[in-house]
Protein backbone atom coordinates (compact mmCIF):
# COMPACT_ATOMS: atom_id res chain seq x y z
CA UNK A 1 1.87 3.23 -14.57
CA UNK A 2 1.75 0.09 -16.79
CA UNK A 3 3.20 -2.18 -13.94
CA UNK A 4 2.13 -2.84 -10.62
CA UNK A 5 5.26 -0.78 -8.98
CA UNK A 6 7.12 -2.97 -5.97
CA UNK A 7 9.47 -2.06 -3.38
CA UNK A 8 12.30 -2.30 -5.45
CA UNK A 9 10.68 -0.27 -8.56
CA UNK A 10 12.75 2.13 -9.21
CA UNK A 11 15.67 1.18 -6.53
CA UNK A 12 18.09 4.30 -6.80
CA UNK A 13 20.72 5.58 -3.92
CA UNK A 14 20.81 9.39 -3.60
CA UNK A 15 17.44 10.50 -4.19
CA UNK A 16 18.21 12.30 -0.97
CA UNK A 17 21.36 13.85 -0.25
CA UNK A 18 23.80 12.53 2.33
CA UNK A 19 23.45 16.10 4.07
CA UNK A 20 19.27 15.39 3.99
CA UNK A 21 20.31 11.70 5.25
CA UNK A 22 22.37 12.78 8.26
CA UNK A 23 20.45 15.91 9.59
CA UNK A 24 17.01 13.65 9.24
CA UNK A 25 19.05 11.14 11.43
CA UNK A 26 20.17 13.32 13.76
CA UNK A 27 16.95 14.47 14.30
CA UNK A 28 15.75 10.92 15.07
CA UNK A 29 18.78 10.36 17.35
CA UNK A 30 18.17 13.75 19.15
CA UNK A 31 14.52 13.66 19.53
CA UNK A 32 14.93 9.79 20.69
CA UNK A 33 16.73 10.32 23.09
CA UNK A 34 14.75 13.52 24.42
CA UNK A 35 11.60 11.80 24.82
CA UNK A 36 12.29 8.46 25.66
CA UNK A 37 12.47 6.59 22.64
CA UNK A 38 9.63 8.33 21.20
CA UNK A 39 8.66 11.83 19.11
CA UNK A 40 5.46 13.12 17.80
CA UNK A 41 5.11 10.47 15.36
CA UNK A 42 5.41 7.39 17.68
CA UNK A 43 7.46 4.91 18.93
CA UNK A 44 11.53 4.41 17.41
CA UNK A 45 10.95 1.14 17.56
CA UNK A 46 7.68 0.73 15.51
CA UNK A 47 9.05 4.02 13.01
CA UNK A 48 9.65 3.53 9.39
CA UNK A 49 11.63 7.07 9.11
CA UNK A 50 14.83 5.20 9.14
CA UNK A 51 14.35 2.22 6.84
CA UNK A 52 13.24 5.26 4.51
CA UNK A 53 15.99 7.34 4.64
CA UNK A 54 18.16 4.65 3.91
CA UNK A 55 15.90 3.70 0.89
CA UNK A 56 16.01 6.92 -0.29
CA UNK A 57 19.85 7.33 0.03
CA UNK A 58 21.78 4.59 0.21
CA UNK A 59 19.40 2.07 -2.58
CA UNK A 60 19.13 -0.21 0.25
CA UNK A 61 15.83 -2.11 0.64
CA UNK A 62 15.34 -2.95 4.56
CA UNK A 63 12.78 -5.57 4.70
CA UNK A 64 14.19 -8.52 7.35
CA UNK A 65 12.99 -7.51 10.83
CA UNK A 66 16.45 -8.16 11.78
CA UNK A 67 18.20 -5.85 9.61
CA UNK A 68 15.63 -2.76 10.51
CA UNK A 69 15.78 -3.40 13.97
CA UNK A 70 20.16 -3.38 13.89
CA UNK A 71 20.00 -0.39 11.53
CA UNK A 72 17.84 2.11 14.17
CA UNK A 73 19.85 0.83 16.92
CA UNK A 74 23.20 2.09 15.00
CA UNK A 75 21.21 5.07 13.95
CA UNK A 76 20.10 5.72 17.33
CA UNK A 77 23.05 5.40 19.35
């Protein structure tokens, strides 16, 4: 790669399918709420699964701590 690649490089929505999107976040939801606000990967609240779905379909870049944190609430609820 010529340039040092960014968060943004290469910004695109649907690189995942809305389908992939929702099952991935159900599974979040479902295993969230199973286990206390944790799964085998750690804790919700520290997770970047979420932010990274919504990279990957939506083209939206969640950096603010605010913005993260209101997005898994609404994801996990």
């Amino acid at each position: 790669m010529k340039n040092k690649p960014t968060c943004k490089t290469g910004l695109k929505k649907n690189l995942i399918s809305l389908a992939v999107f929702e099952r991935e976040l159900e599974l979040c939801r479902n295993l969230s709420h199973e286990n206390g606000g944790k799964c085998g990967w750690g804790r919700c609240k520290d997770c970047g699964v979420i932010p990274l779905l919504y990279k990957f379909h939506k083209g939206v870049l969640l950096e603010d701590e605010k913005d993260i944190k209101n997005t898994k609430e609404k994801s996990l609820k």
